[in-house]
Protein backbone atom coordinates (compact mmCIF):
# COMPACT_ATOMS: atom_id res chain seq x y z
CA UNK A 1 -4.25 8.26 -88.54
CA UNK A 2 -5.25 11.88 -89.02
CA UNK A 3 -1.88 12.88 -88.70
CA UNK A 4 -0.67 10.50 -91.61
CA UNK A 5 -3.68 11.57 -94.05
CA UNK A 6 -2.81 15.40 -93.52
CA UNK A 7 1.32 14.42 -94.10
CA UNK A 8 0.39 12.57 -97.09
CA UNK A 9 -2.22 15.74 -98.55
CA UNK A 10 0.91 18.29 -97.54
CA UNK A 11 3.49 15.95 -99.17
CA UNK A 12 0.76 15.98 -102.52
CA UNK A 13 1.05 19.64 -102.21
CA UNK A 14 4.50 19.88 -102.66
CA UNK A 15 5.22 17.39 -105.02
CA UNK A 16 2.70 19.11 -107.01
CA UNK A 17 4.55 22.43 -106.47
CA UNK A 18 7.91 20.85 -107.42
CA UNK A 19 6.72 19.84 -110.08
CA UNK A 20 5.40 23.00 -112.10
CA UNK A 21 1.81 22.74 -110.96
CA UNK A 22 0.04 26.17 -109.73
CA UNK A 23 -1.27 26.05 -106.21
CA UNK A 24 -4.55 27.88 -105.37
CA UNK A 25 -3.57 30.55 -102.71
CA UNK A 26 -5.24 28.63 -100.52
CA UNK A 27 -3.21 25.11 -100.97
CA UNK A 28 -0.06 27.36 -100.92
CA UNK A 29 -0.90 28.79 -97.50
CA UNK A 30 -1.51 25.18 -96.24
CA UNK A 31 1.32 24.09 -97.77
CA UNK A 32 4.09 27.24 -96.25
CA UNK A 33 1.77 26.58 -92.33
CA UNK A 34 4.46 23.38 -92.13
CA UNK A 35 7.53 24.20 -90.95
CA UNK A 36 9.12 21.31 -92.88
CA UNK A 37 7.59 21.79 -96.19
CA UNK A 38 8.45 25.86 -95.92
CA UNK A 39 11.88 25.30 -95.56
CA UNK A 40 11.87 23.00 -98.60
CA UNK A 41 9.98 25.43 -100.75
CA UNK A 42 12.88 28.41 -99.40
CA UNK A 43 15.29 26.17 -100.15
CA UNK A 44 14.25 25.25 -103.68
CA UNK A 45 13.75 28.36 -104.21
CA UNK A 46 16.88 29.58 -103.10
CA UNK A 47 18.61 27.07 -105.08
CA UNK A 48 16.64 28.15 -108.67
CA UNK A 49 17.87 31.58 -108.39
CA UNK A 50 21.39 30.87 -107.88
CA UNK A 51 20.79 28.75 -110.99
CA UNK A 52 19.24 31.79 -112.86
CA UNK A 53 22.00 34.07 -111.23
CA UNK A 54 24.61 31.92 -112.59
CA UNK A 55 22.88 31.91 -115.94
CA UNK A 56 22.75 35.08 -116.11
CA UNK A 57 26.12 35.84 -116.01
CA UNK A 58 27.03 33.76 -118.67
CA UNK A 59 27.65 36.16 -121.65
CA UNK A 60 27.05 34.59 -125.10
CA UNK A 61 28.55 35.55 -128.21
CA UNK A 62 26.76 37.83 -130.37
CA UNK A 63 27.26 35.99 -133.72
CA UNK A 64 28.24 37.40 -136.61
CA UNK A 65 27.42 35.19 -140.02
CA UNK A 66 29.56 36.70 -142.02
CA UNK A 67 32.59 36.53 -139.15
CA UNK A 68 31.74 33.55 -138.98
CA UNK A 69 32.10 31.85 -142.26
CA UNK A 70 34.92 34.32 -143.82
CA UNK A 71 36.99 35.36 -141.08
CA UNK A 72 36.79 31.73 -138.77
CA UNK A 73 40.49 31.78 -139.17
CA UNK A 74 41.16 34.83 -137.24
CA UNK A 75 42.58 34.50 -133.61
CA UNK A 76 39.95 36.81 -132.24
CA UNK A 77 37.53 34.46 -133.33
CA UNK A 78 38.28 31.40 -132.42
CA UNK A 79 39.38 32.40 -129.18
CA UNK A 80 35.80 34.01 -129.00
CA UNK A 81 34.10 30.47 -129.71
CA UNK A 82 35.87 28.75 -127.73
CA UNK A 83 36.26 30.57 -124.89
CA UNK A 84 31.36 30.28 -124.99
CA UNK A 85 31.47 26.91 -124.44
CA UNK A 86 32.89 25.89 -121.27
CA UNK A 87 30.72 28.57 -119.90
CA UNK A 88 27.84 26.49 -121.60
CA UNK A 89 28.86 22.88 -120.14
CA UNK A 90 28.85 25.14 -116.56
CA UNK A 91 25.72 26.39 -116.74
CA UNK A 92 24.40 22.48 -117.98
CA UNK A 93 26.29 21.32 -115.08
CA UNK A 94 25.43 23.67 -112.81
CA UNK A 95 21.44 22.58 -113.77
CA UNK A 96 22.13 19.07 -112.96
CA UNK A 97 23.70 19.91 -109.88
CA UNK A 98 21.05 21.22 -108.71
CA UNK A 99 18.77 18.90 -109.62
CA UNK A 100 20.81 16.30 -108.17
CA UNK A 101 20.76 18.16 -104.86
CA UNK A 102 16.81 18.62 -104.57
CA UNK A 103 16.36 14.85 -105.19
CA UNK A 104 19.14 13.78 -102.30
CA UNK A 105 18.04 16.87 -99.64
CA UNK A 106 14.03 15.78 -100.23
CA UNK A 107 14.96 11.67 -101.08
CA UNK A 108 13.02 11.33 -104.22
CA UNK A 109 13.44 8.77 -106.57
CA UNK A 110 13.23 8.54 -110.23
CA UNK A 111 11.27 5.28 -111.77
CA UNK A 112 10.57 4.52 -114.98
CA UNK A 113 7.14 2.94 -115.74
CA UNK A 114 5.10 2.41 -118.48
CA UNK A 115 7.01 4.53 -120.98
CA UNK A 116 7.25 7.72 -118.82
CA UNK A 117 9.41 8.71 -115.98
CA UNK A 118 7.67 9.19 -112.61
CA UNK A 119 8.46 10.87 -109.20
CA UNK A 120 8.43 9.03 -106.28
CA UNK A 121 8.86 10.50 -102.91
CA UNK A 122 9.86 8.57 -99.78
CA UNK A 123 6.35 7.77 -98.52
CA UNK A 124 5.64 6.58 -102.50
CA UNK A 125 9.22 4.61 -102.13
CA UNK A 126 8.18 2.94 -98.61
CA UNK A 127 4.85 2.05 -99.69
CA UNK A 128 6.12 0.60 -102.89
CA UNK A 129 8.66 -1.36 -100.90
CA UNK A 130 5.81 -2.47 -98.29
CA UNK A 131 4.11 -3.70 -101.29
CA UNK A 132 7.07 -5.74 -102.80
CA UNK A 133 7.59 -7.42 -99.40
CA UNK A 134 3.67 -8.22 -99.03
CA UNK A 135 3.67 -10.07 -102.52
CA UNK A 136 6.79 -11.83 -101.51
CA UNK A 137 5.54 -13.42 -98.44
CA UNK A 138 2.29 -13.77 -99.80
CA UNK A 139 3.99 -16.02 -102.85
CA UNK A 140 6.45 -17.96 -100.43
CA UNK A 141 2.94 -18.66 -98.16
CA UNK A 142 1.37 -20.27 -101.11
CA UNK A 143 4.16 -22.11 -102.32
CA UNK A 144 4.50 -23.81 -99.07
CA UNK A 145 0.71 -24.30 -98.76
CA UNK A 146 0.64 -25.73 -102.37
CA UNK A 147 3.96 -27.52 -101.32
CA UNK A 148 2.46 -29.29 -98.03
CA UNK A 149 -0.92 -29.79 -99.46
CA UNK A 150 0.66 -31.83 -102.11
CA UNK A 151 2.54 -33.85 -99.17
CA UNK A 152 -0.94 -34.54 -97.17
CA UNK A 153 -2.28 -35.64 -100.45
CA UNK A 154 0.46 -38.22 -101.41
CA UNK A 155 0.09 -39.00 -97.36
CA UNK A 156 -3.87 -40.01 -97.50
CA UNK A 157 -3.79 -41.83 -101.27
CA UNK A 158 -0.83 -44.21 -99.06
CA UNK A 159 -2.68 -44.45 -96.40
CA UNK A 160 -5.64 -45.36 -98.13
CA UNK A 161 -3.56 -47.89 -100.53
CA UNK A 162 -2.19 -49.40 -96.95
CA UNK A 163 -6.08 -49.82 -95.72
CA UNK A 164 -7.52 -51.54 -98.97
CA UNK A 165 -4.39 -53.89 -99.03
CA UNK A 166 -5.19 -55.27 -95.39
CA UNK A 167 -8.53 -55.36 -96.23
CA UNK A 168 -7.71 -57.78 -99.49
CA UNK A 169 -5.15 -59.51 -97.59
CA UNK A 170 -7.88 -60.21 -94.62
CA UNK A 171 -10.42 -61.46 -97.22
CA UNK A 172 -8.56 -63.68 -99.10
CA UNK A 173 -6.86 -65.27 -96.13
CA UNK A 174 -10.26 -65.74 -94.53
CA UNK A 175 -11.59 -67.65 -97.78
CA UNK A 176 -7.81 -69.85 -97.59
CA UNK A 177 -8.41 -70.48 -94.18
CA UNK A 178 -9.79 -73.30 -92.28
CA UNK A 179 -12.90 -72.71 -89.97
CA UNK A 180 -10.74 -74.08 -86.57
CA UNK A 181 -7.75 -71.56 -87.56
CA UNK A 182 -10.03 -68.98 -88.52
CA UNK A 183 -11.33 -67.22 -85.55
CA UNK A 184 -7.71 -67.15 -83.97
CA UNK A 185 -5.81 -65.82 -86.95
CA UNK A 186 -8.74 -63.37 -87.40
CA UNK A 187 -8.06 -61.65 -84.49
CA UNK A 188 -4.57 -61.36 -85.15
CA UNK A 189 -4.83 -60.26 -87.97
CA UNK A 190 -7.12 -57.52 -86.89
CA UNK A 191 -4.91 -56.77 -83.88
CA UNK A 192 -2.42 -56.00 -87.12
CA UNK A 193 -4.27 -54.10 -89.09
CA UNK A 194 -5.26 -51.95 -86.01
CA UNK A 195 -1.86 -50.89 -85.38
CA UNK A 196 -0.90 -50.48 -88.62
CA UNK A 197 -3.90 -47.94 -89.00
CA UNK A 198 -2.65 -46.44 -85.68
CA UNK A 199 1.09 -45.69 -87.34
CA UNK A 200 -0.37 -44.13 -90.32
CA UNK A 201 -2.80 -41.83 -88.71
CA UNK A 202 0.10 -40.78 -86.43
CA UNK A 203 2.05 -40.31 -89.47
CA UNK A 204 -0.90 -38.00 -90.97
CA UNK A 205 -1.29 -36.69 -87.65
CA UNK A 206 2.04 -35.25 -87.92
CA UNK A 207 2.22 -34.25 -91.62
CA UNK A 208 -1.01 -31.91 -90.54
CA UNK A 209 1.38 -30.56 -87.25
CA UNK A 210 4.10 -29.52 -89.59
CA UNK A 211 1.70 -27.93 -92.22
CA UNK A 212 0.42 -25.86 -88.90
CA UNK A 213 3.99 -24.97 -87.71
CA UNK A 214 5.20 -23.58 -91.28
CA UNK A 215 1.89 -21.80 -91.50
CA UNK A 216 2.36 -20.14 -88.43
CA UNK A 217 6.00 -19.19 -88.88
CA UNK A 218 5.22 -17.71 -92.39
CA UNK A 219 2.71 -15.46 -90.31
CA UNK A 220 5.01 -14.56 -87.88
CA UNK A 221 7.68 -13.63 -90.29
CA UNK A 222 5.02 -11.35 -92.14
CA UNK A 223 4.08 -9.50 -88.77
CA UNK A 224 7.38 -9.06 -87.68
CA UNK A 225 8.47 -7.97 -91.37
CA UNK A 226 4.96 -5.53 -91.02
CA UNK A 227 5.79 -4.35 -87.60
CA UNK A 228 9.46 -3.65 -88.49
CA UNK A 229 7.90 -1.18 -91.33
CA UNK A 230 6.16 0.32 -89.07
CA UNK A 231 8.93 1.18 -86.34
CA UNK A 232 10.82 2.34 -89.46
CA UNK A 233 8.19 4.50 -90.41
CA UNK A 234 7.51 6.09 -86.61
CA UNK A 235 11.46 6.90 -86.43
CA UNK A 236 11.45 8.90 -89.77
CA UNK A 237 8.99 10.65 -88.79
């Protein structure tokens, strides 16, 4: 845990650094004590002064207004123009190049959010994705839950409807019945109702058994989707 808070305050360093922000000479010397993040900063360095170098040598015209607008027609000066501005489109995509490169060696990510572009590095990316995946599960947990509750509802009101039915049916046969027959059929008809209570809560019994499996699979799939993160996470680093 230690480990991961002083990654993630090094990593803060550097994207800071990248990013135009001045270090305090202390941060800096925190920042160049990690092997890793020194050879990125050499590196990015390295890279910006080839891109100055190359800049550098890129010689623009001096322009000349009246040259320009009198004598345009003259070889000389055309072939002058002309010859500036594939040294320009270079130098632009020479820039991008570079900036290209950085974003692959380091695996940053460019997002746009809320109006403004925003620089996410790969702990920011697997977080982000780790987040996704947790609202995704989360939302297919309560769909199911909302999906089975609905199912043990419908599964009660029937099994409720089936109860009050025998009841009504008992009564009113009772009140048809003669006093000889009644004691006999009474029985059987209890003996009826008995099992048919017996079916329904087994059917209830196992509506609530298949709630509990999907439940637990859902959890399972979450851990093993957490856990996988996690291996992931251990092998980069």
């Amino acid at each position: 845990m230690q480990h991961d808070k002083k990654s993630q305050a090094l990593e803060a360093l550097f994207v800071a650094w990248s990013n135009g922000k001045t270090l305090s000479p202390l941060e800096f010397e925190r920042l160049n004590s990690s092997a890793e993040y020194k050879e990125k900063i050499e590196l990015i360095n390295a890279l910006s002064a080839s891109g100055r170098a190359f800049d550098e040598s890129i010689e623009v015209p001096s322009w000349d207004r009246a040259s320009t607008f009198s004598g345009h027609n003259s070889e000389d000066s055309r072939k002058g123009v002309f010859s500036w501005w594939p040294q320009g489109m270079s130098a632009f995509a020479m820039s991008v190049s570079l900036v290209i490169c950085t974003m692959f060696v380091f695996d940053l990510k460019l997002q746009w959010q809320e109006g403004s572009v925003k620089l996410l590095t790969a702990t920011e990316q697997k977080q982000q994705w780790q987040q996704e995946q947790t609202q995704k599960l989360q939302q297919q947990m309560n769909t199911l839950i909302n999906e089975n509750r609905a199912q043990l509802t419908l599964a009660i009101k029937q099994l409720e409807a089936n109860q009050t039915e025998s009841t009504v049916s008992l009564a009113n046969y009772l009140i048809e019945s003669g006093r000889t027959e009644r004691q006999e059929d009474l029985e059987h008809v209890v003996s009826i109702i008995q099992k048919q209570r017996a079916e329904d809560l087994m059917f209830f019994q196992s509506e609530i058994d298949e709630l509990q499996y999907k439940l637990k699979v859902a959890s399972l799939r979450r851990g093993n989707a957490m856990t996988r993160d996690d291996q992931v996470a251990g092998a980069e680093e």
